[in-house]
N, C-alpha and C. Protein backbone atom coordinates (compact mmCIF):
# COMPACT_ATOMS: atom_id res chain seq x y z
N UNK A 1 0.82 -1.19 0.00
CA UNK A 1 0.00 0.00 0.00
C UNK A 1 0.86 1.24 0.00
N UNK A 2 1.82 1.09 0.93
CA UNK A 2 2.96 2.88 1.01
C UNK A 2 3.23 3.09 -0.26
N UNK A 3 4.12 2.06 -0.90
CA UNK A 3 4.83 2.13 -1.95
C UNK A 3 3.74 2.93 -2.87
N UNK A 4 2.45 2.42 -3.70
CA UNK A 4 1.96 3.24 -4.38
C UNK A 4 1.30 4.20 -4.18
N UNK A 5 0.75 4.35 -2.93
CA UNK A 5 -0.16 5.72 -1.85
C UNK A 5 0.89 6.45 -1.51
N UNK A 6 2.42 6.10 -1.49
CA UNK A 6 3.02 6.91 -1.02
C UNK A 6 3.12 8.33 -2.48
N UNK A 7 3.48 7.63 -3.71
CA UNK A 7 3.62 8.39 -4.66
C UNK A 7 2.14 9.12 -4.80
N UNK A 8 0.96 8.92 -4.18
CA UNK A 8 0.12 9.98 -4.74
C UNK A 8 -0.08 10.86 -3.47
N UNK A 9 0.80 10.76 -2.94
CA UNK A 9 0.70 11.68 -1.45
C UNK A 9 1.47 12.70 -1.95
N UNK A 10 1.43 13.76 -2.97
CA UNK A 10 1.79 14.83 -3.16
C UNK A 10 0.69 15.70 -3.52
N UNK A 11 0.91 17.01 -3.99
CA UNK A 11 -0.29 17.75 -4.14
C UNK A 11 -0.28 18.15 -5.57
N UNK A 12 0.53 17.19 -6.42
CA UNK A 12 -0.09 17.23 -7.48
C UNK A 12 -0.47 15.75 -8.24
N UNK A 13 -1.23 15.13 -7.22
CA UNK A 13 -1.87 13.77 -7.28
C UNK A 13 -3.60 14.33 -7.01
N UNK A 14 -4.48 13.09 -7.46
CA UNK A 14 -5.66 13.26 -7.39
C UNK A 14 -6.30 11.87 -7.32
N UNK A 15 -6.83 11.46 -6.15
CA UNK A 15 -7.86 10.39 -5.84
C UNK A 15 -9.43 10.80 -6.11
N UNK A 16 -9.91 10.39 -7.15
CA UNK A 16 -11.32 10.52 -7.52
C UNK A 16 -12.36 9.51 -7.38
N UNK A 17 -13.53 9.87 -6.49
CA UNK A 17 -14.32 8.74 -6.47
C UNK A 17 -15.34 9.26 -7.16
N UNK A 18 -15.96 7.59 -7.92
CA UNK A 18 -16.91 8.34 -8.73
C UNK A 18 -18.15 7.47 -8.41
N UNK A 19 -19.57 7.96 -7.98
CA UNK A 19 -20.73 7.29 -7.81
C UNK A 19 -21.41 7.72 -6.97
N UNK A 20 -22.49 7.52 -6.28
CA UNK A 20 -23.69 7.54 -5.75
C UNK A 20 -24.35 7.11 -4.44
N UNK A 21 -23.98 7.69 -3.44
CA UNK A 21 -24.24 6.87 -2.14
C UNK A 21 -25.19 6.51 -1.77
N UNK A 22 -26.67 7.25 -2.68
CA UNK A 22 -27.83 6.93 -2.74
C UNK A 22 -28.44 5.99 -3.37
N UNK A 23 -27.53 5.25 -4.58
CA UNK A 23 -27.78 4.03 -5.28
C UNK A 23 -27.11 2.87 -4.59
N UNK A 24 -27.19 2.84 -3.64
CA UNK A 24 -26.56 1.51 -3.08
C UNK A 24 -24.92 1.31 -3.22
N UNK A 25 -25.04 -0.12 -4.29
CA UNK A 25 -23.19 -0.04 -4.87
C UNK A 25 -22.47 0.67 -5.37
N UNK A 26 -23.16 1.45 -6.27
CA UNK A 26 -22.81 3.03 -6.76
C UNK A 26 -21.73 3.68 -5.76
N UNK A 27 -22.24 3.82 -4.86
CA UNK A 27 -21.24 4.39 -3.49
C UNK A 27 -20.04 3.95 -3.16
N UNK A 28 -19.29 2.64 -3.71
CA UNK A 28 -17.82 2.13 -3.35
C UNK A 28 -16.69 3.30 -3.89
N UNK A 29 -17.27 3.99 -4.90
CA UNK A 29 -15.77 5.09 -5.24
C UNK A 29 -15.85 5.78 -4.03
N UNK A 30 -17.03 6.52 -3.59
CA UNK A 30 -17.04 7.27 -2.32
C UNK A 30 -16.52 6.94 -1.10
N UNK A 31 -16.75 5.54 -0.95
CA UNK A 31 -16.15 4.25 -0.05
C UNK A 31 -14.62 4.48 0.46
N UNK A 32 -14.12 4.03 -0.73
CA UNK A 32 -13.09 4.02 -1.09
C UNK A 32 -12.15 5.52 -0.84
N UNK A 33 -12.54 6.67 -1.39
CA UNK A 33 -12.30 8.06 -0.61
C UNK A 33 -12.15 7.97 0.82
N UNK A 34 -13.29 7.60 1.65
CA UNK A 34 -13.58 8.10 2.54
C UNK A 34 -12.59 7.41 3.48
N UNK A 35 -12.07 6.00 3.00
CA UNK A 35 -10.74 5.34 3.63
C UNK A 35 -9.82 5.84 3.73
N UNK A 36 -9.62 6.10 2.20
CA UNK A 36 -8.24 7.04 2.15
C UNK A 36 -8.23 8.27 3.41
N UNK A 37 -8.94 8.93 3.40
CA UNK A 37 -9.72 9.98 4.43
C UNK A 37 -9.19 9.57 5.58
N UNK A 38 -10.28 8.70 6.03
CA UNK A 38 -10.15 8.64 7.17
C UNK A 38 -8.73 8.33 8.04
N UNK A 39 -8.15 7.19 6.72
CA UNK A 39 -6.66 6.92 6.86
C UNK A 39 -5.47 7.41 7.37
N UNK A 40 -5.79 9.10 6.51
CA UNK A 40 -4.87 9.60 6.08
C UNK A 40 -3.30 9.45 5.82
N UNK A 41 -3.64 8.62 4.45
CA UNK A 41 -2.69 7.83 3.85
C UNK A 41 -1.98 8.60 2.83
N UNK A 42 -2.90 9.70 2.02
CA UNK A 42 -2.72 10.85 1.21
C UNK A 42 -2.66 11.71 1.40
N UNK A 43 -2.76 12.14 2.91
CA UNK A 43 -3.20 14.11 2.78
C UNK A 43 -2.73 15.16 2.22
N UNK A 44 -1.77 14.84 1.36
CA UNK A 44 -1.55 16.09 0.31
C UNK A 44 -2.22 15.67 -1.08
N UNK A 45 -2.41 14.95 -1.19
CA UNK A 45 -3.70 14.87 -2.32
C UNK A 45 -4.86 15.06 -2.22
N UNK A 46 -5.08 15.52 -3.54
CA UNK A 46 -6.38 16.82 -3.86
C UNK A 46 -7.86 15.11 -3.77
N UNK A 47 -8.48 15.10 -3.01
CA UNK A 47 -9.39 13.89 -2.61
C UNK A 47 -10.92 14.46 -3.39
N UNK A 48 -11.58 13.84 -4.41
CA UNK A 48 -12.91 14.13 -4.81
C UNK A 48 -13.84 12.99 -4.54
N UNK A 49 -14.62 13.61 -4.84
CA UNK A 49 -15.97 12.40 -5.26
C UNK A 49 -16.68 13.03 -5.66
N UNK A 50 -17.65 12.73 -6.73
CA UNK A 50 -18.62 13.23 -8.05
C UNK A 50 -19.29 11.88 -8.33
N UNK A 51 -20.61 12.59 -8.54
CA UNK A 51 -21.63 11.33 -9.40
C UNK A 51 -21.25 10.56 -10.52
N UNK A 52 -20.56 11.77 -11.40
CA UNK A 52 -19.97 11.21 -12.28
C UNK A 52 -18.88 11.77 -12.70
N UNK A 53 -18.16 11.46 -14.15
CA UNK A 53 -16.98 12.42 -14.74
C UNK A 53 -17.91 13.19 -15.64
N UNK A 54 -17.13 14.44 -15.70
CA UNK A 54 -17.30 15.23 -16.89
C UNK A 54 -16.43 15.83 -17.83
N UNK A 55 -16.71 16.52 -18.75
CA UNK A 55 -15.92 17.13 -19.66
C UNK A 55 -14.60 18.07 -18.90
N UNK A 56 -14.97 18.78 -17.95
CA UNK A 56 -14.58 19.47 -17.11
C UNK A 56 -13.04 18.84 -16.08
N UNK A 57 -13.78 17.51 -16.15
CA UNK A 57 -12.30 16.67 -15.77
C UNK A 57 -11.09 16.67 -16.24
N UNK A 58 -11.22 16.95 -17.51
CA UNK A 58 -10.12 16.89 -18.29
C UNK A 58 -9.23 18.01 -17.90
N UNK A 59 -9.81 19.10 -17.96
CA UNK A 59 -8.94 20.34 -17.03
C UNK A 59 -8.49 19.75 -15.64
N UNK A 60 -9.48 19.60 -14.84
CA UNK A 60 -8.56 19.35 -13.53
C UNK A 60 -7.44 18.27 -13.60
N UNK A 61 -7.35 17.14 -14.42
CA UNK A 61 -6.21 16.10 -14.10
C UNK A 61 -5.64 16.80 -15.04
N UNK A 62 -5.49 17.87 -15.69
CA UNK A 62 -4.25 18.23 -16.56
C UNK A 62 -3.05 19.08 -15.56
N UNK A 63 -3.79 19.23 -14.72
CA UNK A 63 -2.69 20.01 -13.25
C UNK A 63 -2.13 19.29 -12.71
N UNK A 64 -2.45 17.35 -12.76
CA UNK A 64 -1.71 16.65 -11.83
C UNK A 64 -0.67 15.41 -12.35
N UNK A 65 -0.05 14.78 -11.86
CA UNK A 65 0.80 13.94 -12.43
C UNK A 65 0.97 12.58 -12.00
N UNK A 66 -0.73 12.44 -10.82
CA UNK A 66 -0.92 11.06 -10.79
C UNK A 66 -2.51 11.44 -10.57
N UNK A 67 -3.49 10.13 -11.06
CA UNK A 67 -4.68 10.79 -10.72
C UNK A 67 -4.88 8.71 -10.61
N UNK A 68 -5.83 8.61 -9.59
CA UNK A 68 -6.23 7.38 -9.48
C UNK A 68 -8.09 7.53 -9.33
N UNK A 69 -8.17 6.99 -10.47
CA UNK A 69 -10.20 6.95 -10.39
C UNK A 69 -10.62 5.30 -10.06
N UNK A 70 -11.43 5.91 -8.85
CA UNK A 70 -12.41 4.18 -8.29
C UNK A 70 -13.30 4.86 -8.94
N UNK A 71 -14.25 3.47 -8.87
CA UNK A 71 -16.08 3.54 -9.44
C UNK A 71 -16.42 2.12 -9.00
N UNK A 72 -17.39 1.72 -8.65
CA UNK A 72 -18.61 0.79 -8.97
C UNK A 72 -18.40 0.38 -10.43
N UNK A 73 -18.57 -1.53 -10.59
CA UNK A 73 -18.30 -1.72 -12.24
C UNK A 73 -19.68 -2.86 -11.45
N UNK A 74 -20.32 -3.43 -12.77
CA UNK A 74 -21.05 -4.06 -12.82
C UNK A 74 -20.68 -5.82 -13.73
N UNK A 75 -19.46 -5.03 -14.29
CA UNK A 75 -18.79 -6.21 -14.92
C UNK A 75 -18.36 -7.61 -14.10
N UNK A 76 -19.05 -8.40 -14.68
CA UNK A 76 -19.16 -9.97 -14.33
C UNK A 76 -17.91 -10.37 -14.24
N UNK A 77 -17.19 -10.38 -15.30
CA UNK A 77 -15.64 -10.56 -15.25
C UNK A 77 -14.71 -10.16 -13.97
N UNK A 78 -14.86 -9.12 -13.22
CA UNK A 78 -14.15 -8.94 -12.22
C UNK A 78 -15.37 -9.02 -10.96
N UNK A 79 -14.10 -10.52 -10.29
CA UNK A 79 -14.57 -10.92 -9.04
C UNK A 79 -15.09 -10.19 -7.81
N UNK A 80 -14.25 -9.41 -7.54
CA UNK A 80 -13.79 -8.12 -6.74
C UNK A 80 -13.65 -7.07 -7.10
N UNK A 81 -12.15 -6.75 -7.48
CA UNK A 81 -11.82 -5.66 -7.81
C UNK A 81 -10.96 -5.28 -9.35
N UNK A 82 -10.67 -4.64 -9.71
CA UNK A 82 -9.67 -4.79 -11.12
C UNK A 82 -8.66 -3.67 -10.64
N UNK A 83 -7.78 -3.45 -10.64
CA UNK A 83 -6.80 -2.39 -10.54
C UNK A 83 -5.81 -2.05 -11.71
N UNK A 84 -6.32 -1.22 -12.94
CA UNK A 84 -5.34 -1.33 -13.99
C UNK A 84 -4.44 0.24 -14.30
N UNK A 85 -3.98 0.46 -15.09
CA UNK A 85 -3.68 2.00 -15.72
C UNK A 85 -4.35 2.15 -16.89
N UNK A 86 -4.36 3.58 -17.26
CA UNK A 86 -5.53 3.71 -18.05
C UNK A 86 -4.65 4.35 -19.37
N UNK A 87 -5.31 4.38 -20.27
CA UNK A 87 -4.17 4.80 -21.75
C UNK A 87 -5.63 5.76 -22.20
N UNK A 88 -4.92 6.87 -22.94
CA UNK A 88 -6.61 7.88 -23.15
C UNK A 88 -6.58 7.20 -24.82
N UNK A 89 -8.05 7.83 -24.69
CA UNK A 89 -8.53 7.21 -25.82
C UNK A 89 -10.00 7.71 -25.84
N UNK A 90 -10.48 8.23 -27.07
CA UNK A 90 -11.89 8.86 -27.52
C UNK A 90 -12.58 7.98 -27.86
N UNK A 91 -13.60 7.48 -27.00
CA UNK A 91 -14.31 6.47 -27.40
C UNK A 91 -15.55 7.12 -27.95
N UNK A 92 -15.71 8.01 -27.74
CA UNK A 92 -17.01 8.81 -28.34
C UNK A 92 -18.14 7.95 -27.83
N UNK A 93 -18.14 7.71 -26.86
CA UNK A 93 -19.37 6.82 -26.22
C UNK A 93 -20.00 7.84 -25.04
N UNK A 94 -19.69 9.05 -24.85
CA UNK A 94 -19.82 10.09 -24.02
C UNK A 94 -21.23 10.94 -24.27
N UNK A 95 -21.68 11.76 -23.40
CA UNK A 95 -22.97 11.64 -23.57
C UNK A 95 -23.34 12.98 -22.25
N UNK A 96 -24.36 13.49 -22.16
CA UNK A 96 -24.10 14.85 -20.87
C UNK A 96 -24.59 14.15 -19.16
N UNK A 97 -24.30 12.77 -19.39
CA UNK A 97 -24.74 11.76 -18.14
C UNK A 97 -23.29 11.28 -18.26
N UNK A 98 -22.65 10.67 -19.50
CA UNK A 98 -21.36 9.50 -19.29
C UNK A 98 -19.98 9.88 -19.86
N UNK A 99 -19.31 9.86 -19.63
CA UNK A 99 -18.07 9.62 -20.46
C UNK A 99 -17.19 8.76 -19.72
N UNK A 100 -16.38 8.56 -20.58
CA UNK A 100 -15.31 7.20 -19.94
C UNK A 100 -13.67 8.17 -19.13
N UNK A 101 -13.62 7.28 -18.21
CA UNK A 101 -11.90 7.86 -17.96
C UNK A 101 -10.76 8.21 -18.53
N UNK A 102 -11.03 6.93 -19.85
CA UNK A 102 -10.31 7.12 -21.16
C UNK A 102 -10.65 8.16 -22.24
N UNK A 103 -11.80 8.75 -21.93
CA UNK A 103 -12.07 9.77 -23.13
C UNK A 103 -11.77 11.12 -22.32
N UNK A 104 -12.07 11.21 -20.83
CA UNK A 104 -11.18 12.52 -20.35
C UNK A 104 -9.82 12.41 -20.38
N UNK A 105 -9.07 11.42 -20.37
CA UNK A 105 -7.76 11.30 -20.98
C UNK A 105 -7.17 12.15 -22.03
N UNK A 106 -8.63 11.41 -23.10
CA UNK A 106 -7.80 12.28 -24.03
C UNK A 106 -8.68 13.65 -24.54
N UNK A 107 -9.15 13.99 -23.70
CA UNK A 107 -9.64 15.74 -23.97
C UNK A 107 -8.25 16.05 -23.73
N UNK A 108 -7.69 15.34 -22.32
CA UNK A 108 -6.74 16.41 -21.39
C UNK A 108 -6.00 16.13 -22.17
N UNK A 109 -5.22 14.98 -22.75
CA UNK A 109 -4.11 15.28 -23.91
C UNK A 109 -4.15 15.88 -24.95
N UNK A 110 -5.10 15.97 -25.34
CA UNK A 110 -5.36 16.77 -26.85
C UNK A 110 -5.74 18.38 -26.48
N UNK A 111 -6.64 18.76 -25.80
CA UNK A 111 -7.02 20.35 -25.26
C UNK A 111 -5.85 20.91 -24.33
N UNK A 112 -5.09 20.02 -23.26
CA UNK A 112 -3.79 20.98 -22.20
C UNK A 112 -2.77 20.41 -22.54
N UNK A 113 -2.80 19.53 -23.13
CA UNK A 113 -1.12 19.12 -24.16
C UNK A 113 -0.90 18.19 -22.36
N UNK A 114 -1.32 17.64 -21.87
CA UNK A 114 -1.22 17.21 -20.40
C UNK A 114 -1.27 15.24 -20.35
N UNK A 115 -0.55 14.51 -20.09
CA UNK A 115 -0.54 13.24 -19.83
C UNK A 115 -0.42 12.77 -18.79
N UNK A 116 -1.58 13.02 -17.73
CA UNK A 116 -0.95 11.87 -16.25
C UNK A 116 -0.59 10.74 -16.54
N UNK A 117 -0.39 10.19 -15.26
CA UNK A 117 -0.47 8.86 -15.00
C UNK A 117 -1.90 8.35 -14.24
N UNK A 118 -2.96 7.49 -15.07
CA UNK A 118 -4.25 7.78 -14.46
C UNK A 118 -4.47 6.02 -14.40
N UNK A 119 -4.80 5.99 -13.16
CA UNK A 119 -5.07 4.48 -12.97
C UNK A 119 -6.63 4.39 -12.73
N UNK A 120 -7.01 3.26 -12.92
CA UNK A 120 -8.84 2.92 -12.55
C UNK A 120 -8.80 1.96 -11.78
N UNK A 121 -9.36 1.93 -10.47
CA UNK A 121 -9.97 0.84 -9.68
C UNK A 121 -11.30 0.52 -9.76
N UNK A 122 -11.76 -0.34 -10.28
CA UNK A 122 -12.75 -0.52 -10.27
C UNK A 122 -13.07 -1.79 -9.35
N UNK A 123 -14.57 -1.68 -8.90
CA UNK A 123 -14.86 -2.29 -7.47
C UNK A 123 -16.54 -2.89 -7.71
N UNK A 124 -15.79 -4.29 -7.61
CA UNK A 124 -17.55 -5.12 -8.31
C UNK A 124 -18.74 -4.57 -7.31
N UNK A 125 -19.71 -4.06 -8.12
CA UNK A 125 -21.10 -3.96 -7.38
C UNK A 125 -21.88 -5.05 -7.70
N UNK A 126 -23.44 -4.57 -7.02
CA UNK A 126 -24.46 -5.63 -7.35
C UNK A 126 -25.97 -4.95 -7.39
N UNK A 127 -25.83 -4.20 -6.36
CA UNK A 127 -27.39 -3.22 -6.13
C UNK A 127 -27.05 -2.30 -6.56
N UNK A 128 -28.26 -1.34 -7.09
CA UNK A 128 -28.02 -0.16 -7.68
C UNK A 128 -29.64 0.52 -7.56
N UNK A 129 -30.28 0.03 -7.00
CA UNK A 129 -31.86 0.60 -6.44
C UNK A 129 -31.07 1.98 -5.48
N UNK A 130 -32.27 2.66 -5.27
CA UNK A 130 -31.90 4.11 -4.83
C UNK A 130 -32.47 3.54 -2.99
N UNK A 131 -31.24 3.41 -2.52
CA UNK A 131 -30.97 3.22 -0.88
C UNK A 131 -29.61 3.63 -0.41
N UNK A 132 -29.35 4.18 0.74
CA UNK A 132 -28.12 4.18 1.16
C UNK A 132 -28.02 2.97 1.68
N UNK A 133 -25.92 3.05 1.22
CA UNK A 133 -25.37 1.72 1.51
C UNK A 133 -25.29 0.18 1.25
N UNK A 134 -24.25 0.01 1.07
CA UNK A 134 -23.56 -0.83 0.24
C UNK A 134 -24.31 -2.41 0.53
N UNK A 135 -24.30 -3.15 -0.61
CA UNK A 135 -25.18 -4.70 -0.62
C UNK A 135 -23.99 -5.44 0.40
N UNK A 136 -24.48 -6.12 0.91
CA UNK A 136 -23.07 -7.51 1.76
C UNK A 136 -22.01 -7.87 0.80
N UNK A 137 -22.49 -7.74 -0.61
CA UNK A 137 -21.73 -8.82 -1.30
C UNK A 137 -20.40 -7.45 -1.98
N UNK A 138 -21.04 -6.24 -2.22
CA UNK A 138 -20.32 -5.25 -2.37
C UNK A 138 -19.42 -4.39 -1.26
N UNK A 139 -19.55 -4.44 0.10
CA UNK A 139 -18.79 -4.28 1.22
C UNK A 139 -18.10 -5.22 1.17
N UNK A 140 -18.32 -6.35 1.22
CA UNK A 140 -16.60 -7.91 1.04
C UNK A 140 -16.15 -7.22 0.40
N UNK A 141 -16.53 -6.57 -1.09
CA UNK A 141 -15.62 -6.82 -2.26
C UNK A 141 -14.62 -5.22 -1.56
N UNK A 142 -15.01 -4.42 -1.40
CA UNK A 142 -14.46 -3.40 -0.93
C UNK A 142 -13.70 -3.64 0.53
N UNK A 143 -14.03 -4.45 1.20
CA UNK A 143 -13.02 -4.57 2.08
C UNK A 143 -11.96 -5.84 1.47
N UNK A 144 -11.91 -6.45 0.52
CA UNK A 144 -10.94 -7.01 0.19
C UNK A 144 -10.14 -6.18 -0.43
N UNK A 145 -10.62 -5.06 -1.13
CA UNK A 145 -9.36 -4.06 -1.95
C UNK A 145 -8.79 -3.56 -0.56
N UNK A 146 -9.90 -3.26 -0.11
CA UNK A 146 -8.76 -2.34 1.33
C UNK A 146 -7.69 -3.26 1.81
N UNK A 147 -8.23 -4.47 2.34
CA UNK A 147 -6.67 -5.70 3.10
C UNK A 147 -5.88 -5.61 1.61
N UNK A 148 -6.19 -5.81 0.44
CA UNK A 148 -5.49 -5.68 -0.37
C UNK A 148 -4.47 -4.68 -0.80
N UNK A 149 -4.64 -3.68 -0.27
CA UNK A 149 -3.57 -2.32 -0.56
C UNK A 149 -3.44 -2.21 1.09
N UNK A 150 -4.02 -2.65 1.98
CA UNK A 150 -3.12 -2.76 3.10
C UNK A 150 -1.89 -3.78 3.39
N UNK A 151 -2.28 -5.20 2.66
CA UNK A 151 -1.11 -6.09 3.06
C UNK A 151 -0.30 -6.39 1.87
N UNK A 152 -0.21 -5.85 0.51
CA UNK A 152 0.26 -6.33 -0.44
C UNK A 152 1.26 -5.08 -0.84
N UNK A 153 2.36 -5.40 -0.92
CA UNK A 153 3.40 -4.48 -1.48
C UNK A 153 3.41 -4.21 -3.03
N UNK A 154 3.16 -3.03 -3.46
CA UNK A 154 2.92 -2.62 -4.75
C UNK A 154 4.16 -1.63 -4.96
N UNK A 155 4.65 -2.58 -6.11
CA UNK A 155 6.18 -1.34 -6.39
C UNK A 155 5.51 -0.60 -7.56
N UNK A 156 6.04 0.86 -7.83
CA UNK A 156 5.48 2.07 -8.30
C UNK A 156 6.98 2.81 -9.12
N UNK A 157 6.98 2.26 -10.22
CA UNK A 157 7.82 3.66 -10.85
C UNK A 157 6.84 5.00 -11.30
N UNK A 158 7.57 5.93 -11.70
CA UNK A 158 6.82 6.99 -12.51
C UNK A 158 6.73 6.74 -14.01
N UNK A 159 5.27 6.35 -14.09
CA UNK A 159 5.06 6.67 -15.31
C UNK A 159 4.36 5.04 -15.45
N UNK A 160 4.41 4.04 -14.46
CA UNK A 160 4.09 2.88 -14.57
C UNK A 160 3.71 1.68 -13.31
N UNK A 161 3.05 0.99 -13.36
CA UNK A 161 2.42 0.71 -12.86
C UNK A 161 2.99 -0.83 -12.57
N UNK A 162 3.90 -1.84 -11.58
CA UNK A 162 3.86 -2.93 -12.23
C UNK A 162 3.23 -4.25 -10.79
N UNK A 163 2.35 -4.45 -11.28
CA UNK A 163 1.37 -5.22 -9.72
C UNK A 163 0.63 -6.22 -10.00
């Protein structure tokens, strides 16, 4: 956990959670913040949470030089959790509700001439009805990322990711 939390413990790093505490699983990016938080594992990083991304994103991670985005995934394929790096890319699948992490990528490379290093955690949900707080099966999965970046040593160069 130090090894890669340690590198976004500067203040030109950015932990973004993205989702909905009112939709149930929706709420693990917020989750996930609020650890870091409470932790204080980062405190010189700039800490968000938003419903969603927007166009507007692309400006703010063009100021920073690590940005790590959680969310709620619904994808079957990941058990738990997925932890990857992200490469930008215009998927044009964006919309004034959606866009992808990869398509603010590449606003920010193409509009501020700007390339973080932007990783995605994504964190299996299951409910998504409008209730606070997380299903049983979506709290495991989120407390396994947490023992997971608590007991697992993650080495971190700049510019890469290797785990």
């Amino acid at each position: 956990m130090r090894d890669f939390f340690e590198s976004f413990n500067t203040s030109d790093s950015l932990i973004y959670g993205i989702g909905n505490i009112g939709r149930e699983d929706d709420g693990l990016g917020w989750a996930f913040v609020d650890w870091i938080e409470e932790s204080a594992i980062c405190p010189e990083a700039e800490l968000v949470r938003s419903y969603q991304l927007h166009l507007e994103d692309a400006d703010l991670i063009s100021y920073k030089k690590r940005v790590l985005f959680i969310d709620a995934s619904k994808k079957e394929d990941i058990e738990s959790f997925y932890l990857s790096k992200v490469k930008a890319k215009m998927d044009f699948t964006f919309t004034s509700h959606a866009i992808s992490v990869q398509s603010v990528m590449a606003i920010c490379k193409q509009c501020f001439t700007s390339t973080p290093a932007v990783y995605l955690l994504e964190i299996r949900g299951y409910q998504w009805e409008l209730s606070v707080g997380l299903s049983a099966k979506a709290n495991k999965n989120l407390e396994e990322v947490l023992e997971y970046f608590a007991l697992t040593q993650i080495f971190y160069k700049e510019g890469e990711y290797d785990g």
